[in-house]
C-alpha atoms as a PDB file:
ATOM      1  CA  UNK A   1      64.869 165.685 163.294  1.00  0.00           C
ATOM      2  CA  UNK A   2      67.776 164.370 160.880  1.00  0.00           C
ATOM      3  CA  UNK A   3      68.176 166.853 158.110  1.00  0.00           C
ATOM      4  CA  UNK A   4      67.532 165.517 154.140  1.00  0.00           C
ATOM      5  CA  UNK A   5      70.252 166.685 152.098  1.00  0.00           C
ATOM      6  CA  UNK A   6      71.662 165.841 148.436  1.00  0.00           C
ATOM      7  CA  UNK A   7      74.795 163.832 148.714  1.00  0.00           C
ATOM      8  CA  UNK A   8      78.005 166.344 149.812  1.00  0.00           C
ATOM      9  CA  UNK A   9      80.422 165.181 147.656  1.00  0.00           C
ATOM     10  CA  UNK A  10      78.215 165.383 144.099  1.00  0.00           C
ATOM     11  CA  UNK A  11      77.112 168.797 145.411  1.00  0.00           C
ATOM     12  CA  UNK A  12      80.405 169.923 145.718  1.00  0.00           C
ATOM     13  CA  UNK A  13      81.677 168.426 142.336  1.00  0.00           C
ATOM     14  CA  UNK A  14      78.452 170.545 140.874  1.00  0.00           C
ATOM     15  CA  UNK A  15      79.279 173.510 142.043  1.00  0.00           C
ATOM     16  CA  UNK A  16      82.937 173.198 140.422  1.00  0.00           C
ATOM     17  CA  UNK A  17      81.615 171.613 137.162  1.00  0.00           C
ATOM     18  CA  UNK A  18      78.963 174.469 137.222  1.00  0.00           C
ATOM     19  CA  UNK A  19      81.708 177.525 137.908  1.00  0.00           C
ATOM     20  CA  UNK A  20      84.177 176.529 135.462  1.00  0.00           C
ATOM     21  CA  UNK A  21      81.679 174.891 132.830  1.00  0.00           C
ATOM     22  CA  UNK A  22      84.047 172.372 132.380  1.00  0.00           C
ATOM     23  CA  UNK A  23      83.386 168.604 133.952  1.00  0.00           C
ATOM     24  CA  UNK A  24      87.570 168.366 132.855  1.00  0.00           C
ATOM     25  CA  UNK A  25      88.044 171.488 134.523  1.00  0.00           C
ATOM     26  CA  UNK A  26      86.109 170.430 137.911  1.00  0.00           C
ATOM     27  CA  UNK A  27      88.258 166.842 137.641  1.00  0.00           C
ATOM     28  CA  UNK A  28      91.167 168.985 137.703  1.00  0.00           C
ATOM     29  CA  UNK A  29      90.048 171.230 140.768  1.00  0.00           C
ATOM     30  CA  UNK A  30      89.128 168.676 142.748  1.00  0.00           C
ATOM     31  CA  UNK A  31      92.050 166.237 141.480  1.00  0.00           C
ATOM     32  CA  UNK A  32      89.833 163.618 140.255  1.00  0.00           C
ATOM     33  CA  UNK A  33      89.297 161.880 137.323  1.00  0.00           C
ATOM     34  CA  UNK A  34      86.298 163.362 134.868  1.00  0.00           C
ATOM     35  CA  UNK A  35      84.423 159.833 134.814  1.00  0.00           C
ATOM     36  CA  UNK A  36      84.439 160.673 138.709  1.00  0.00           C
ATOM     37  CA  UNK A  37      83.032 164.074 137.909  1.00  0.00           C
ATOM     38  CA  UNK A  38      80.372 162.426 135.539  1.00  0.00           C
ATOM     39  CA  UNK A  39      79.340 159.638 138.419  1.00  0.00           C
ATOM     40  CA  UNK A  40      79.138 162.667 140.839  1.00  0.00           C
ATOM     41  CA  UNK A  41      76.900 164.391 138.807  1.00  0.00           C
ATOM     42  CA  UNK A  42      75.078 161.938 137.508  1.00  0.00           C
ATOM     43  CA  UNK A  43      74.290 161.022 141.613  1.00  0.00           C
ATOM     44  CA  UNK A  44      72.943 164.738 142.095  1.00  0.00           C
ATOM     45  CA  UNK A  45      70.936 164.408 138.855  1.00  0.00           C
ATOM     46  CA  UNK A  46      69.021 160.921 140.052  1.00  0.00           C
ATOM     47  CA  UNK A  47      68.621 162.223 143.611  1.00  0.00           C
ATOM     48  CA  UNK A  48      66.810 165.411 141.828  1.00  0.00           C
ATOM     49  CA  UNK A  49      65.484 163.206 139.313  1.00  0.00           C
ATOM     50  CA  UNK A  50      66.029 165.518 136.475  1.00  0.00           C
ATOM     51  CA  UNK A  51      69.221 167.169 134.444  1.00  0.00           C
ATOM     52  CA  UNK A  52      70.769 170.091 135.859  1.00  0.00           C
ATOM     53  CA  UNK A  53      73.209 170.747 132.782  1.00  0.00           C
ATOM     54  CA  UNK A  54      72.326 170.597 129.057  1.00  0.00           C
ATOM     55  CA  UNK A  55      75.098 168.757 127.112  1.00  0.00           C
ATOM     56  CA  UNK A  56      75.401 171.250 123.972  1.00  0.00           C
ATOM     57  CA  UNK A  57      78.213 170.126 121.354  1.00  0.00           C
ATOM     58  CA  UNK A  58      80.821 168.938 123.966  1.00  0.00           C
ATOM     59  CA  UNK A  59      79.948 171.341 126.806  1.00  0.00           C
ATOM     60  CA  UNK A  60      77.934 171.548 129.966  1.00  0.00           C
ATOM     61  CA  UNK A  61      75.903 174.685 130.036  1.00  0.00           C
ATOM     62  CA  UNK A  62      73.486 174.964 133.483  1.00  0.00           C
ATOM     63  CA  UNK A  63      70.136 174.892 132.573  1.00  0.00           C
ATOM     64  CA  UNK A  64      66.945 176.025 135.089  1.00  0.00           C
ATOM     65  CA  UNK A  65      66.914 173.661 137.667  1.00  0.00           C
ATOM     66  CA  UNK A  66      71.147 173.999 137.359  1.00  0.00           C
ATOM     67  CA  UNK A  67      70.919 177.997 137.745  1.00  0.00           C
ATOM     68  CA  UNK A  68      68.683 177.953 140.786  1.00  0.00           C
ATOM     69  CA  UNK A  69      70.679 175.445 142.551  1.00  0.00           C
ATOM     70  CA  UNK A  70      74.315 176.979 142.357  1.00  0.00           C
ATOM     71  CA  UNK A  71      73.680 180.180 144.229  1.00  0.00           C
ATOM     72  CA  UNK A  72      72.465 178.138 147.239  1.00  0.00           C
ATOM     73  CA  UNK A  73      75.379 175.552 147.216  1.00  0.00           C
ATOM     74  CA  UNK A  74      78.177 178.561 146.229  1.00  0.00           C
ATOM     75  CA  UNK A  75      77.291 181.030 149.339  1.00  0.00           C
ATOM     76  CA  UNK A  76      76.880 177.354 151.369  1.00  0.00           C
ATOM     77  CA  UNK A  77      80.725 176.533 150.432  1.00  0.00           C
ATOM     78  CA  UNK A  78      81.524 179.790 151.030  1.00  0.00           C
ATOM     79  CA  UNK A  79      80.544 179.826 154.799  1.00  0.00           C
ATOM     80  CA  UNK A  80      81.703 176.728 155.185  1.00  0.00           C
ATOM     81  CA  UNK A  81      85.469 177.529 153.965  1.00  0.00           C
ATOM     82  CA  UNK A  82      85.296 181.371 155.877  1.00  0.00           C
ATOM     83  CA  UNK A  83      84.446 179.488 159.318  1.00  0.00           C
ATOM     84  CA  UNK A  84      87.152 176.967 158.555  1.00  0.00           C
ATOM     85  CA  UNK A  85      89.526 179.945 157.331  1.00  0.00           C
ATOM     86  CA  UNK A  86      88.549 181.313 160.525  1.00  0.00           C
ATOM     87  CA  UNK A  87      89.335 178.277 162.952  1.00  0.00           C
ATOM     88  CA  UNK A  88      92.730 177.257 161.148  1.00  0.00           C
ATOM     89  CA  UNK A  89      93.939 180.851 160.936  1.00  0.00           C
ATOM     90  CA  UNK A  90      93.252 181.491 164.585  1.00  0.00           C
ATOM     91  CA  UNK A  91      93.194 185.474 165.612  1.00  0.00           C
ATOM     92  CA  UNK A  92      96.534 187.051 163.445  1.00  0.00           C
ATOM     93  CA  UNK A  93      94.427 187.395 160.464  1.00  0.00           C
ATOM     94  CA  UNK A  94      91.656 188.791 159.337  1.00  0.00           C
ATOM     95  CA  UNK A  95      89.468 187.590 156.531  1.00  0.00           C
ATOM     96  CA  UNK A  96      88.386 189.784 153.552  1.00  0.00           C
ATOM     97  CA  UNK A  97      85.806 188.083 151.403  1.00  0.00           C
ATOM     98  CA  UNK A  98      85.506 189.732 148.249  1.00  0.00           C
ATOM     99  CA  UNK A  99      82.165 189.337 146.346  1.00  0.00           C
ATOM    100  CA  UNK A 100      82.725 189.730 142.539  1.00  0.00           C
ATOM    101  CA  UNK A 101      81.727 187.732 139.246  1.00  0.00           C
ATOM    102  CA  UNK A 102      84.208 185.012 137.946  1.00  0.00           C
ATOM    103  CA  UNK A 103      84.839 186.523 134.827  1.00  0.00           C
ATOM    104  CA  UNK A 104      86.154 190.178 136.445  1.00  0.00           C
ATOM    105  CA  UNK A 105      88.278 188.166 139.009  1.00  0.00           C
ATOM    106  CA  UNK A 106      90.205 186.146 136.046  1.00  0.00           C
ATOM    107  CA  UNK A 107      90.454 189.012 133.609  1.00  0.00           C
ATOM    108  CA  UNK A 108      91.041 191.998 135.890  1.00  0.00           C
ATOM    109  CA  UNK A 109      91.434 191.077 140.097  1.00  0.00           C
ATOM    110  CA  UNK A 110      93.501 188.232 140.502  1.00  0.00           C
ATOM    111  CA  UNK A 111      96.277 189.350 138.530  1.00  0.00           C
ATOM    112  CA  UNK A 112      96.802 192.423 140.820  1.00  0.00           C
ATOM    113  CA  UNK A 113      95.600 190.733 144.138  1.00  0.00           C
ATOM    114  CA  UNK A 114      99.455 189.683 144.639  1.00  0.00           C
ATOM    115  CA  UNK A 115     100.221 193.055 145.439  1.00  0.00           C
ATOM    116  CA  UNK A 116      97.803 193.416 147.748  1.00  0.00           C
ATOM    117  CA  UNK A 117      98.773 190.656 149.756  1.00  0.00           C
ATOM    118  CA  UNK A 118     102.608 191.065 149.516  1.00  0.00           C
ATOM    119  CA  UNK A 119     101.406 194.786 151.449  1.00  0.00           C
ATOM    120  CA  UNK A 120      98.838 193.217 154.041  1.00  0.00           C
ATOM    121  CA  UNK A 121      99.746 189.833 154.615  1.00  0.00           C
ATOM    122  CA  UNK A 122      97.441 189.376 158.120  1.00  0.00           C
ATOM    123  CA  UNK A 123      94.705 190.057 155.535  1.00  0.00           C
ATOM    124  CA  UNK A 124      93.467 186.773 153.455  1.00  0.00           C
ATOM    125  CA  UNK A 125      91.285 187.492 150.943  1.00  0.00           C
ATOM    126  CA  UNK A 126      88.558 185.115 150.090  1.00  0.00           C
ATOM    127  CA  UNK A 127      86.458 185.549 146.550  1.00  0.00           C
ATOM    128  CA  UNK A 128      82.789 184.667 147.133  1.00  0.00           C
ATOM    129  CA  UNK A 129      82.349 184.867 143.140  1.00  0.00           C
ATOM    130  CA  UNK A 130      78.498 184.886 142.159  1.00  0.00           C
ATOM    131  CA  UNK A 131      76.374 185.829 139.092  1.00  0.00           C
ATOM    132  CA  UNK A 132      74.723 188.371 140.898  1.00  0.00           C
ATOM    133  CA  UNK A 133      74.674 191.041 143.764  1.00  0.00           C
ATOM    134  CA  UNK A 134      75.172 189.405 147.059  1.00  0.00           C
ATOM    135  CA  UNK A 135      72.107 188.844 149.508  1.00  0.00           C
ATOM    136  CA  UNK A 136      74.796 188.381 152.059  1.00  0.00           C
ATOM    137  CA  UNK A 137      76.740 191.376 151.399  1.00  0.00           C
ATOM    138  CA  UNK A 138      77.789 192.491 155.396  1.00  0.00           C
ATOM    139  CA  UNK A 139      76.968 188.784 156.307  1.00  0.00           C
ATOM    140  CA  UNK A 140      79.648 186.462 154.770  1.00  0.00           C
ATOM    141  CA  UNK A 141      80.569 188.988 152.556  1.00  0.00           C
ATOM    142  CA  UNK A 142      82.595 192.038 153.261  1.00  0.00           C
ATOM    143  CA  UNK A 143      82.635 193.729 149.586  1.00  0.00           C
ATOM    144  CA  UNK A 144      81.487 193.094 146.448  1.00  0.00           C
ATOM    145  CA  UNK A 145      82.885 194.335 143.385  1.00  0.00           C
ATOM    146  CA  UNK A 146      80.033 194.618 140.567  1.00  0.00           C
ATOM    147  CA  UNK A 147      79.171 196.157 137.066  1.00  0.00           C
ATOM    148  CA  UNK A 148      76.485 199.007 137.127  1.00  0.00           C
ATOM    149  CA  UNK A 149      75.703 201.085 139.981  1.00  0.00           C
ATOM    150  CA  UNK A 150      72.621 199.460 142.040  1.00  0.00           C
ATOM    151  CA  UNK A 151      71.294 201.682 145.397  1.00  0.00           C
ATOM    152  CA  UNK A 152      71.296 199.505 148.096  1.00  0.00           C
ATOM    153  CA  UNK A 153      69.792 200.317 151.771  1.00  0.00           C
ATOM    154  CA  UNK A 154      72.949 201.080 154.059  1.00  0.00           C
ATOM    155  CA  UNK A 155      75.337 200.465 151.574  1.00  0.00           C
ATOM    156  CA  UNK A 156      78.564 202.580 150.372  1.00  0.00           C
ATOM    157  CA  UNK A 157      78.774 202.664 146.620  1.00  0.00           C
ATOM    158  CA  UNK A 158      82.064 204.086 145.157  1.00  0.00           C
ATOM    159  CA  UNK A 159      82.622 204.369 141.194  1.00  0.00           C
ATOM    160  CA  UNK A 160      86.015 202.465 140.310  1.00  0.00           C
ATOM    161  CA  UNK A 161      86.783 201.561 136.379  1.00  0.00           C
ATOM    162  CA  UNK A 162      84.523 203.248 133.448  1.00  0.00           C
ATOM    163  CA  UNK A 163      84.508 200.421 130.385  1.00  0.00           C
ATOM    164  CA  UNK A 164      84.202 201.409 127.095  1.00  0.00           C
ATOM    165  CA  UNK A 165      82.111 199.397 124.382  1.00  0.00           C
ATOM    166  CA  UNK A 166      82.839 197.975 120.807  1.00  0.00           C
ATOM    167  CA  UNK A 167      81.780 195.818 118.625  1.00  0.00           C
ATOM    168  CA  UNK A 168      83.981 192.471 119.152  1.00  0.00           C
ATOM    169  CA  UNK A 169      84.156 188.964 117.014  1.00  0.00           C
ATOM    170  CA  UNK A 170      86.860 185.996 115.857  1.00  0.00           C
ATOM    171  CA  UNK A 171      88.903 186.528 113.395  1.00  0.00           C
ATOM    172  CA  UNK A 172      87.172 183.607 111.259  1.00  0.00           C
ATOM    173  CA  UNK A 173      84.121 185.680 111.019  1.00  0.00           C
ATOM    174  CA  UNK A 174      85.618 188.837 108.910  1.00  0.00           C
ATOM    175  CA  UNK A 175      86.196 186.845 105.682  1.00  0.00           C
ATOM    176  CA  UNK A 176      83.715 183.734 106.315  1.00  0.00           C
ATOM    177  CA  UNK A 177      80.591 182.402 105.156  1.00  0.00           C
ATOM    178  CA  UNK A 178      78.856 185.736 105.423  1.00  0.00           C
ATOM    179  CA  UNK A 179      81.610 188.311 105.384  1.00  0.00           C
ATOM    180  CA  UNK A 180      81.725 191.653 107.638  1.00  0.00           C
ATOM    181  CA  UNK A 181      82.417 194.222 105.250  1.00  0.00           C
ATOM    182  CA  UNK A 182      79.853 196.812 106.587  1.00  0.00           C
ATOM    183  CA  UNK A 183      77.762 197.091 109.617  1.00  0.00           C
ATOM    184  CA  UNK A 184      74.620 195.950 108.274  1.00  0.00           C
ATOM    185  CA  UNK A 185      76.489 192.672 107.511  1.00  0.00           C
ATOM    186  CA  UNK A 186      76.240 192.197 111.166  1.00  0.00           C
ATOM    187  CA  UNK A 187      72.460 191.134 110.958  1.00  0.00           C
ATOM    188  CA  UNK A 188      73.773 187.830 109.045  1.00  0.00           C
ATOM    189  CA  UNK A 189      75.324 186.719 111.846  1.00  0.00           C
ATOM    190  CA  UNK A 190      74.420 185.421 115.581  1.00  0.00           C
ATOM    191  CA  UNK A 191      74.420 188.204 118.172  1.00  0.00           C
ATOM    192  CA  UNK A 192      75.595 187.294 121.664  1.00  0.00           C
ATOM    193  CA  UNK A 193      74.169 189.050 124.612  1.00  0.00           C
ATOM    194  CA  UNK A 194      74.958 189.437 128.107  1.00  0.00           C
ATOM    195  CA  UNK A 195      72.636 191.650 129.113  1.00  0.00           C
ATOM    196  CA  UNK A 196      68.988 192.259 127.911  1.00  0.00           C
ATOM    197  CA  UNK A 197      69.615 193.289 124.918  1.00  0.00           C
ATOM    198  CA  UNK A 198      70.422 197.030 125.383  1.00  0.00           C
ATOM    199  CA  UNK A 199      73.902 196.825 124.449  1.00  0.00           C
ATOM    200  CA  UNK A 200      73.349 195.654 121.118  1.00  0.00           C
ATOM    201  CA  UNK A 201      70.283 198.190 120.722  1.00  0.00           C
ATOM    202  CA  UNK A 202      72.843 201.195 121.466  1.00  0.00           C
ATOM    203  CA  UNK A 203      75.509 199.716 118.927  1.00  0.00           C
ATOM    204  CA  UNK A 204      73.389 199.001 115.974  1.00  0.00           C
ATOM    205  CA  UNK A 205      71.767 202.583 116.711  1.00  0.00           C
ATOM    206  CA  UNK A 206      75.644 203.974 116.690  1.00  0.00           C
ATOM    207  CA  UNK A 207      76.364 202.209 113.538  1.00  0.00           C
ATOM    208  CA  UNK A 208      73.564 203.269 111.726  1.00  0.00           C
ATOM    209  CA  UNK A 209      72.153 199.501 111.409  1.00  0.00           C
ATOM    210  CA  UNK A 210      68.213 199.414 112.013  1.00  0.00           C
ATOM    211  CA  UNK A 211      67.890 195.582 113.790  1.00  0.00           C
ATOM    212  CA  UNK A 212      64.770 194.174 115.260  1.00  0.00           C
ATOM    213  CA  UNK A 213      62.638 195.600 117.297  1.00  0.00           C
ATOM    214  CA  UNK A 214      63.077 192.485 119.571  1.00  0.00           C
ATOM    215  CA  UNK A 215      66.729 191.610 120.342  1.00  0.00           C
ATOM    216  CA  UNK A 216      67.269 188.595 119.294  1.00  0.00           C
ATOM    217  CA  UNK A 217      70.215 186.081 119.046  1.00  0.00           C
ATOM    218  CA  UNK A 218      72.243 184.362 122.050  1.00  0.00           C
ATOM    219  CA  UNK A 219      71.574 185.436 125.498  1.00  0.00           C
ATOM    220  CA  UNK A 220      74.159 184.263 128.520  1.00  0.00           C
ATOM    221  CA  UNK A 221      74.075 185.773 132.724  1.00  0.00           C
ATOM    222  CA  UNK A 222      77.716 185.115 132.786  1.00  0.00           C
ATOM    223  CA  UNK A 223      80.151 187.673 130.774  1.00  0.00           C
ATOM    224  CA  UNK A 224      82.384 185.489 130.613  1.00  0.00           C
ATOM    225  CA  UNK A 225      80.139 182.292 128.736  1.00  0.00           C
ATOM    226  CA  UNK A 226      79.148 185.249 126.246  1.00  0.00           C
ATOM    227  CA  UNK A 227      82.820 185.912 125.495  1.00  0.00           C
ATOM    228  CA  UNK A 228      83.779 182.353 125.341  1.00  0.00           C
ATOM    229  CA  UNK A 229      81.245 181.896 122.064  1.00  0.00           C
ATOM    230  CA  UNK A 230      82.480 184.741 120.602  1.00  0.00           C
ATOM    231  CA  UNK A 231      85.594 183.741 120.741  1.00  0.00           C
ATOM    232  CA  UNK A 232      84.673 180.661 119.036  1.00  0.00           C
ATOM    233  CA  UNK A 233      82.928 182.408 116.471  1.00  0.00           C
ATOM    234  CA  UNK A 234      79.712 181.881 117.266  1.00  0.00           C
ATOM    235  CA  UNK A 235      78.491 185.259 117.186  1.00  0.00           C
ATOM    236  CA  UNK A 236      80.054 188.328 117.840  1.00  0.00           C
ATOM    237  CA  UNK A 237      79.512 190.474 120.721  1.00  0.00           C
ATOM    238  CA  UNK A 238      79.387 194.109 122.544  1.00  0.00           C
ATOM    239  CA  UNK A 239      82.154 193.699 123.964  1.00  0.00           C
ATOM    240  CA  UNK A 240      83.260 195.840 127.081  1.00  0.00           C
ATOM    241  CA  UNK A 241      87.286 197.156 127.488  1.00  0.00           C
ATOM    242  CA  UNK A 242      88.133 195.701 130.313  1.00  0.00           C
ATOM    243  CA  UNK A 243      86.830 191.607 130.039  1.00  0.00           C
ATOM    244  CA  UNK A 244      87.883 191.595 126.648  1.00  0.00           C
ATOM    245  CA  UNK A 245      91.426 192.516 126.530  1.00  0.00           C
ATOM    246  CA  UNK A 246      93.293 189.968 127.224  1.00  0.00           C
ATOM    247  CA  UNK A 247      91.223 187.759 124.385  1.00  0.00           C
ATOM    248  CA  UNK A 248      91.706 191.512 121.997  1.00  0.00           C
ATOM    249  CA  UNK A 249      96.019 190.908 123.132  1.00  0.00           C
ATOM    250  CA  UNK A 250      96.095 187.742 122.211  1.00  0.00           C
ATOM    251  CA  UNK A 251      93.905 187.684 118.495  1.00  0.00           C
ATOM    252  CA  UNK A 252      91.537 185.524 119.962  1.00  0.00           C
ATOM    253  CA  UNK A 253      88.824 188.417 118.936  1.00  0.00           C
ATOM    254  CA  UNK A 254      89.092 191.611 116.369  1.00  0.00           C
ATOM    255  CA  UNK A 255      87.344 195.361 116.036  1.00  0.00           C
ATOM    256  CA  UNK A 256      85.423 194.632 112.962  1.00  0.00           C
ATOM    257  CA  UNK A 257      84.021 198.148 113.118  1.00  0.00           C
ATOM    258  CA  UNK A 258      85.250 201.410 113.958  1.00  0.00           C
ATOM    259  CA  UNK A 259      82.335 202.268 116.556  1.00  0.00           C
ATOM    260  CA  UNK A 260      83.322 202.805 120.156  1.00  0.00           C
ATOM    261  CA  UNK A 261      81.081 204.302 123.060  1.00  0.00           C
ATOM    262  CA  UNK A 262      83.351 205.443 125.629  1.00  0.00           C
ATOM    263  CA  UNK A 263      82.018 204.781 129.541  1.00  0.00           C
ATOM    264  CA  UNK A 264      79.064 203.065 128.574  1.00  0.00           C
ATOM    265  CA  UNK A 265      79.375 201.445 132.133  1.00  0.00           C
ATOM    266  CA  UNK A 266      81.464 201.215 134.853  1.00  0.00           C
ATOM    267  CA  UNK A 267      82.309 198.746 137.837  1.00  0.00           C
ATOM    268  CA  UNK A 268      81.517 199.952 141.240  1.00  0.00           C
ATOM    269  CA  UNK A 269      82.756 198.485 144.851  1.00  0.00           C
ATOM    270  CA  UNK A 270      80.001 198.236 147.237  1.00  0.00           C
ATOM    271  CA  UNK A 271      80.788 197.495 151.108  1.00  0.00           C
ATOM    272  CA  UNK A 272      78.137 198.019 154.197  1.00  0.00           C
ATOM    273  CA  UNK A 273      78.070 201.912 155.736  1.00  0.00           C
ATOM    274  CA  UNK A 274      78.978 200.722 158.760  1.00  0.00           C
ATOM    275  CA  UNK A 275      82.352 198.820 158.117  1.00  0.00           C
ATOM    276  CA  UNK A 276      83.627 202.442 156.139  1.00  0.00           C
ATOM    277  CA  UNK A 277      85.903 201.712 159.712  1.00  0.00           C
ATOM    278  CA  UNK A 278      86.944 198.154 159.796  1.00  0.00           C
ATOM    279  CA  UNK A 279      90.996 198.091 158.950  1.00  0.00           C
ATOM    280  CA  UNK A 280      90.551 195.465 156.426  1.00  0.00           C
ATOM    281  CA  UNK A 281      87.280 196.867 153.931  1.00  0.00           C
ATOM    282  CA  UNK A 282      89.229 200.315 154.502  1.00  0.00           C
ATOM    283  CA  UNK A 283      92.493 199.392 153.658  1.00  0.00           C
ATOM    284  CA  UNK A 284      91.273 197.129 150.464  1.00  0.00           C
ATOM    285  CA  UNK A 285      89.211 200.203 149.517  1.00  0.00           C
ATOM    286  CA  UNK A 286      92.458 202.179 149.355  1.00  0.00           C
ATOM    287  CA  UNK A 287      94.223 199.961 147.353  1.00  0.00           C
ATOM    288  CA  UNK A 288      91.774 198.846 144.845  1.00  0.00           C
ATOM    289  CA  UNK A 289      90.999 202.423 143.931  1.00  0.00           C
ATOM    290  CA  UNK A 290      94.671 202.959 143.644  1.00  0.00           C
ATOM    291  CA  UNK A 291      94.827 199.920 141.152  1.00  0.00           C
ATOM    292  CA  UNK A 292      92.025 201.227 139.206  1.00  0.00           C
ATOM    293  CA  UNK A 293      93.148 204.721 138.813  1.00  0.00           C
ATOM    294  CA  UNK A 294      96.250 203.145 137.403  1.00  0.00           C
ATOM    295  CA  UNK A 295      94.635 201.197 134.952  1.00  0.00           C
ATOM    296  CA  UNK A 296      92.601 204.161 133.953  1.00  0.00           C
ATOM    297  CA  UNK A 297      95.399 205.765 132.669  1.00  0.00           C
ATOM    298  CA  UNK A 298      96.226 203.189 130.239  1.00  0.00           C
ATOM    299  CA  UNK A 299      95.858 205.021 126.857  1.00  0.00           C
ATOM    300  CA  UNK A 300      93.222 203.124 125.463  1.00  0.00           C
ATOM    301  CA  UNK A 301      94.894 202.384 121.696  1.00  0.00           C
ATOM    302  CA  UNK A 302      91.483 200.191 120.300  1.00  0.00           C
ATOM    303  CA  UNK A 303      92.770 200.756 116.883  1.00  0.00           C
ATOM    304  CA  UNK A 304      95.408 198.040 116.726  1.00  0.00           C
ATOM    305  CA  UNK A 305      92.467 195.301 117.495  1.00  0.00           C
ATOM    306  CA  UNK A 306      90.608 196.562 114.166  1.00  0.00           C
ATOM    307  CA  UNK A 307      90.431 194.880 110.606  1.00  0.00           C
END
């Protein structure tokens, strides 16, 4: 029996338009031309026969039918590029695929993976990134690197980086429309969320500010699409150490408020009990608790990011 699938090619273009939320940035991936990337997705759409991104003042945002669809096509990819990894590389490597959000691998992972590799180079590391925790974790995936700590069945949990919290927003917001002079200003404005709401509940608490009973305001499942509008001043945001300091280094976003909560959270790396043995989960275990000890000891100096 022949198998009915979506066309290949527009499912791949999706996946990149729907990982980078950028239809310019998936033409660039894929080295293609963004009326290419439209066509593509625009196939996918027909054969579905409804939308799978909303089109929201010049940017593609996944909506429902979007956000069940990319988990099934990323982990598909992903198998398919291991196995080929796999065949090409023949048996003097080994394979570490690294499970892990986007936004942690842009901000925090990739700049240090270098060093990894320069010490292991028979180990090629893969990232399997993904909104949430891997089903395949121990199956296609050999660690996964994740915010909160989550128990799961057979499965090694080690605490790596504690993140502080703050308040976080663009610069345009401090002296705007609706100025942020004290923190009961903040209920003027749009508050961006990437979790339930509990972040903002714990702030508003620490600041003295009683909000709504409900949260309300801009929810996201990807860190780093919450960030994004606050940088654009669309809101501002709870913003955790670690994701936001390259946009805090660069001005991009400002400490409105002196309010921090240190360790609010932390990052965890999660890898199946029994590969605690295999050279290659042991020897990236080694080294990425190395590299977050060492960014741990980074005096944290929020003070220079305030207004």
């Amino acid at each position: 029996m022949s198998r009915k699938l979506p066309p290949l090619n527009a499912l791949r273009t999706f996946e990149a338009a729907a990982r980078l939320s950028s239809f310019t940035s998936a033409a660039e991936e894929l080295c293609v031309t963004h009326g290419a990337v439209s066509q593509q997705i625009k196939t996918l759409e027909d054969y579905f026969g409804q939308p799978l991104f909303d089109r929201v003042q010049g940017k593609v945002v996944l909506n429902s039918a979007g956000i069940d669809l990319l988990p099934a096509i990323s982990s598909s990819l992903d198998r398919i590029e291991t196995a080929s990894s796999k065949i090409s590389l023949g048996s003097e490597s080994e394979i570490l695929t690294v499970n892990l959000t986007t936004t942690f691998a842009s901000n925090w992972l990739i700049t240090r993976l270098r060093d990894f590799q320069q010490r292991h180079s028979d180990i090629v590391v893969h990232l399997a990134p993904s909104p949430t925790f891997p089903d395949s974790l121990g199956r296609g995936v050999d660690v996964a690197i994740r915010w909160g700590a989550t128990n799961v069945a057979n499965v090694k949990v080690e605490k790596l980086i504690d993140v502080d919290t703050f308040v976080a927003c663009a610069p345009s917001l401090i002296n705007g429309e609706k100025p942020l002079r004290r923190p009961k200003d903040l209920l003027d404005h749009s508050l961006i969320h990437d979790d339930d709401g509990q972040a903002w509940q714990i702030l508003l608490q620490e600041l003295g500010v009683e909000g709504p009973k409900v949260a309300k305001g801009l929810f996201y499942a990807d860190s780093g699409l919450a960030l994004q509008e606050a940088v654009e001043g669309n809101g501002l945001i709870v913003a955790g150490s670690l994701l936001a300091a390259q946009d805090l280094e660069a001005g991009r976003l400002v400490i409105p408020f002196d309010c921090f909560i240190p360790h609010r959270k932390d990052y965890h790396l999660y890898y199946p009990a029994h590969s605690a043995s295999q050279r290659k989960v042991a020897l990236f275990s080694a080294w990425i608790h190395e590299q977050a000890a060492s960014y741990q000891n980074i005096p944290n100096d929020y003070g220079r990011f305030m207004v």
